[in-house]
Protein backbone atom coordinates (compact mmCIF):
# COMPACT_ATOMS: atom_id res chain seq x y z
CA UNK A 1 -2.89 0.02 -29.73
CA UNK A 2 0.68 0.86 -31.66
CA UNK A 3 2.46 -1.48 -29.03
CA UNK A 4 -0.50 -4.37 -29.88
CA UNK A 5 -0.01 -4.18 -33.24
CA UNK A 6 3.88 -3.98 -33.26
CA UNK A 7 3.87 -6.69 -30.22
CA UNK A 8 1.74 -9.19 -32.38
CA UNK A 9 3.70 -8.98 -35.64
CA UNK A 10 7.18 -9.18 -34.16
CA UNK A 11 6.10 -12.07 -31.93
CA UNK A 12 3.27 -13.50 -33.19
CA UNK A 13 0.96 -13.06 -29.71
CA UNK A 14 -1.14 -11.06 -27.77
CA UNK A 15 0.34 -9.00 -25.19
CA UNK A 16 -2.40 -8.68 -23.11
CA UNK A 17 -5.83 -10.61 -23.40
CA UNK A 18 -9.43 -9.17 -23.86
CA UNK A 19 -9.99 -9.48 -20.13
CA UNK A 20 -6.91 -7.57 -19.37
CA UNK A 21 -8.37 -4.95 -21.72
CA UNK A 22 -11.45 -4.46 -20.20
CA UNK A 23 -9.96 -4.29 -16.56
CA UNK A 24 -7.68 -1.51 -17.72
CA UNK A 25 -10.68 0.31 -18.99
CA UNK A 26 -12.61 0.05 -15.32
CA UNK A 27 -9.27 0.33 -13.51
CA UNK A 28 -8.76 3.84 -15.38
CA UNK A 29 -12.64 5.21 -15.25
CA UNK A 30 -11.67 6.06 -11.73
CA UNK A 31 -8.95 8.29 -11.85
CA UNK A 32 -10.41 9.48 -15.15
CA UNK A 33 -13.89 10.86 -13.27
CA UNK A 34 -11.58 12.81 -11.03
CA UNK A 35 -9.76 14.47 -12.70
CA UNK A 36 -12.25 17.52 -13.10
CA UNK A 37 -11.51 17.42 -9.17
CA UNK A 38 -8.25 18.05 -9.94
CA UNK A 39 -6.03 20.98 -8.12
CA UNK A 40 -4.23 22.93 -11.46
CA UNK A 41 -2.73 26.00 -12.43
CA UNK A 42 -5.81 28.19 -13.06
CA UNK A 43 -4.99 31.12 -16.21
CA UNK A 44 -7.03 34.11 -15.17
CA UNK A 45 -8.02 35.02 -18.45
CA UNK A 46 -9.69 32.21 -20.89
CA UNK A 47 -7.21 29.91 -22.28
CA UNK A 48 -6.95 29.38 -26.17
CA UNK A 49 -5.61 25.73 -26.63
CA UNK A 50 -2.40 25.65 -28.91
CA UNK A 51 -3.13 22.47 -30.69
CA UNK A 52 0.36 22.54 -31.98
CA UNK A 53 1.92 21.83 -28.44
CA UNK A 54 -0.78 19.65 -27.19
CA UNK A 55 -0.74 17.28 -30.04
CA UNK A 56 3.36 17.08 -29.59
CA UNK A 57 3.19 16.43 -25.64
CA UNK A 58 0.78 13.71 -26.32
CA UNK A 59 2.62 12.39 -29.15
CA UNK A 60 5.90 12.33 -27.41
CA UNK A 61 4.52 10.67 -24.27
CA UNK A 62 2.94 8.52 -26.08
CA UNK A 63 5.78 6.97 -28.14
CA UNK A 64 7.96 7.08 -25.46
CA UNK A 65 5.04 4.67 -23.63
CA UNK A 66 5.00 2.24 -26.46
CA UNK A 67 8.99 2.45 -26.21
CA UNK A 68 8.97 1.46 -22.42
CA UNK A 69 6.46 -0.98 -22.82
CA UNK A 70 8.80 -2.82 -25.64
CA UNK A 71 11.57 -2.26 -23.87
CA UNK A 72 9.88 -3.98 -21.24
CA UNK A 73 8.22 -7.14 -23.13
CA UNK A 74 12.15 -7.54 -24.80
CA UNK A 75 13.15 -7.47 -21.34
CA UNK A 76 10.66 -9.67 -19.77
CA UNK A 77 10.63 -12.39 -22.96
CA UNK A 78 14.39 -12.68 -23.43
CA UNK A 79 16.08 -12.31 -19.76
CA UNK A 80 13.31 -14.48 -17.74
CA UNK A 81 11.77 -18.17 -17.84
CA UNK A 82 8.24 -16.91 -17.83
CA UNK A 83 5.14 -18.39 -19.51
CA UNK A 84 3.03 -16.10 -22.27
CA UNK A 85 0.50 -16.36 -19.87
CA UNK A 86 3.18 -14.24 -16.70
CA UNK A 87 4.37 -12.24 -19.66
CA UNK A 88 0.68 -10.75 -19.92
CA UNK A 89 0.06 -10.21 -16.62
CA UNK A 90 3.50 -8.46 -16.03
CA UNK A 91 2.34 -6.08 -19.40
CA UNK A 92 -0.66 -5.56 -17.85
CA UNK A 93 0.68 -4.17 -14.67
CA UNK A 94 3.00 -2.25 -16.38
CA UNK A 95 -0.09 -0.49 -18.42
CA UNK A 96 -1.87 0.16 -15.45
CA UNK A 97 0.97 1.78 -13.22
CA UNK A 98 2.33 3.85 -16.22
CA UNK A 99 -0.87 4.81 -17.36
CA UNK A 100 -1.83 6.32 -14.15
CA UNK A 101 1.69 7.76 -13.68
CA UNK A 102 1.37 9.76 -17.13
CA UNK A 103 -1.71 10.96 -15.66
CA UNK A 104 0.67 12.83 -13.52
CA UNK A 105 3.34 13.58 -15.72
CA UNK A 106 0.62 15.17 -18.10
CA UNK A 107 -1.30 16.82 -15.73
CA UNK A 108 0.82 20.44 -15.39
CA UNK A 109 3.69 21.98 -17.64
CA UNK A 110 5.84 22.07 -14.79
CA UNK A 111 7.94 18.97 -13.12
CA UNK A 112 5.59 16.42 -11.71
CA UNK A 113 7.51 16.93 -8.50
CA UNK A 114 6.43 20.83 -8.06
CA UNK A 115 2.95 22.63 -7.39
CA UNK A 116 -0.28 22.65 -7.53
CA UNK A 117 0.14 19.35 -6.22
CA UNK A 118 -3.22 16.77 -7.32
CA UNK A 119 -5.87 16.90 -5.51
CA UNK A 120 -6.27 14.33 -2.42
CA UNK A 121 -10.06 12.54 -4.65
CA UNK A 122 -7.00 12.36 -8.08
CA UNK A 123 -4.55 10.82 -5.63
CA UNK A 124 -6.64 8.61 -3.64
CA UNK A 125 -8.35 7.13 -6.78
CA UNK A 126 -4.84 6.71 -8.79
CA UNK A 127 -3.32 5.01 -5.40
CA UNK A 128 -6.64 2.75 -5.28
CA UNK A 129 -6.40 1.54 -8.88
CA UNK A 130 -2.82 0.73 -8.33
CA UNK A 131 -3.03 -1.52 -5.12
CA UNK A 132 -6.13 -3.18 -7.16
CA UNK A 133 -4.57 -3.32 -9.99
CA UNK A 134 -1.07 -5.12 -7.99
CA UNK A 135 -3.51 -7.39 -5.86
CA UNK A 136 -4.84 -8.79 -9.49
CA UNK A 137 -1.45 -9.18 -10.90
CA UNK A 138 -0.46 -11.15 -7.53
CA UNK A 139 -3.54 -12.98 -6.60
CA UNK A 140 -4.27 -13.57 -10.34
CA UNK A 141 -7.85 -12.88 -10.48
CA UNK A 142 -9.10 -13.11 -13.80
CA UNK A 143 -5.58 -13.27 -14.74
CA UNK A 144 -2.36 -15.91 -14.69
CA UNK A 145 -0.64 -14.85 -11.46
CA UNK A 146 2.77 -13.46 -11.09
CA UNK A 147 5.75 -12.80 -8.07
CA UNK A 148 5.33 -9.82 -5.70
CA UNK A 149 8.96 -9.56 -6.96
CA UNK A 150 7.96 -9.02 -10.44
CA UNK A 151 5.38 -6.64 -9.50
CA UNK A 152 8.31 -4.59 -7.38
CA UNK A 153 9.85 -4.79 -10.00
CA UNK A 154 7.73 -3.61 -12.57
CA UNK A 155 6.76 -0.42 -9.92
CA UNK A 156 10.60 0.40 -9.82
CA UNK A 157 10.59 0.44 -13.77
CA UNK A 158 7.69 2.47 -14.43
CA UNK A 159 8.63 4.92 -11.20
CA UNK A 160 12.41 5.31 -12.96
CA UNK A 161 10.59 6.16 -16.52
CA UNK A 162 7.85 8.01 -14.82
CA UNK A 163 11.34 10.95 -14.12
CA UNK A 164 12.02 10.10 -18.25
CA UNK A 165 8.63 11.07 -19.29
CA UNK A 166 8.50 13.87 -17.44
CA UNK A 167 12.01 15.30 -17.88
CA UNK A 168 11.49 14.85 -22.25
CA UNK A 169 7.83 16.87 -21.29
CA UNK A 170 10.49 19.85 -19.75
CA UNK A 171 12.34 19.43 -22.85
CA UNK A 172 10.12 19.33 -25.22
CA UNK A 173 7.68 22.38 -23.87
CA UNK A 174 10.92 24.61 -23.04
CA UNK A 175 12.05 23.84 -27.13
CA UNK A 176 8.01 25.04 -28.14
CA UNK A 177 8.01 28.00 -26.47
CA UNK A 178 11.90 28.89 -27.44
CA UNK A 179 10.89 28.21 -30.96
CA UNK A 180 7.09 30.82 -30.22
CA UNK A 181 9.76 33.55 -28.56
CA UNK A 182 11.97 33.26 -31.69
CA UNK A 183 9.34 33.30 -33.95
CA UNK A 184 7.34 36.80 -32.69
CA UNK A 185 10.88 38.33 -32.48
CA UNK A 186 11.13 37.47 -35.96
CA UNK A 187 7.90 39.22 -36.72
CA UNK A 188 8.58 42.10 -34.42
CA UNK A 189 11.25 42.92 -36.56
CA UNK A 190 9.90 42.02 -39.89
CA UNK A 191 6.83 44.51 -38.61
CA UNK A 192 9.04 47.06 -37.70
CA UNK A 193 11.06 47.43 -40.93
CA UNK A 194 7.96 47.09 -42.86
CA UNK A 195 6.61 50.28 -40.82
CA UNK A 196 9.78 51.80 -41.37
């Protein structure tokens, strides 16, 4: 929604259409209803959600998303000869192969590239998804069509940010819990000279 808005009053047009919007939604019920299916890191005791690090995973992910995706539209709108009409299509792809791809980027604290691995029903429907969602963006059903070279080239983009996303994630978690291990040291050793 942030990219829509910011897309719209820099430009002055719609970055994707209302049809494009509603084939996102189907396109990502799939992978959505599988994800309880999902093979994850299981904690053998019950698991007390720190808000504080969820909320800042999400919220870094998601800006850098909006990022890429302006990165992409400057890209797209100042370096090529294509219509509005290509320009939405190519966003669109690019929403629905990053999307997914965040799915596994989010999905563990670990790399992406490390186990538990997702499970084959999470993989199958995200791989699904993605050939429909190409075979729209090429045939141009319900859409304006565009290249099988733009669409390679829109996979390469969101597979080289896909290693971005998930190396900030690293980052980002390993700076949370330094700042949680400084912090109970801190109150070890306010506790202890209080005791003392």
């Amino acid at each position: 929604m942030l990219f829509m808005v910011t897309a719209i009053l820099i430009y002055n047009f719609y970055p994707i259409t209302a049809v494009m919007i509603i084939l996102l939604a189907l396109l990502n019920d799939l992978p959505i209803l599988t994800i309880a299916k999902d093979n994850t890191w299981l904690s053998p005791t019950p698991v007390r959600w720190d808000m504080r690090k969820v909320l800042t995973i999400a919220s870094v992910l998601g800006v850098l998303s909006v990022a890429e995706t302006f990165l992409l539209l400057i890209i797209a709108r100042n370096h090529s000869h294509l219509s509005i009409d290509q320009l939405q299509t190519i966003i669109f792809l690019k929403l629905a192969v990053a999307g997914h791809l965040t799915l596994f980027v989010a999905r563990t604290r670990n790399s992406f590239l490390v186990g538990p691995y997702p499970a084959p029903i999470l993989l199958f429907a995200i791989i699904s998804t993605q050939i429909i969602a190409a075979l729209i963006a090429g045939f141009g059903w319900f859409v304006t069509p565009t290249s099988w070279e733009y669409i390679g080239l829109i996979w390469a983009y969101c597979l080289f940010w896909v290693f971005i996303d998930d190396g900030l994630k690293l980052l980002v978690y390993r700076h949370l819990e330094y700042r949680i291990q400084r912090h109970s040291r801190f109150l070890g050793q306010l506790k202890g000279s209080l005791h003392s």
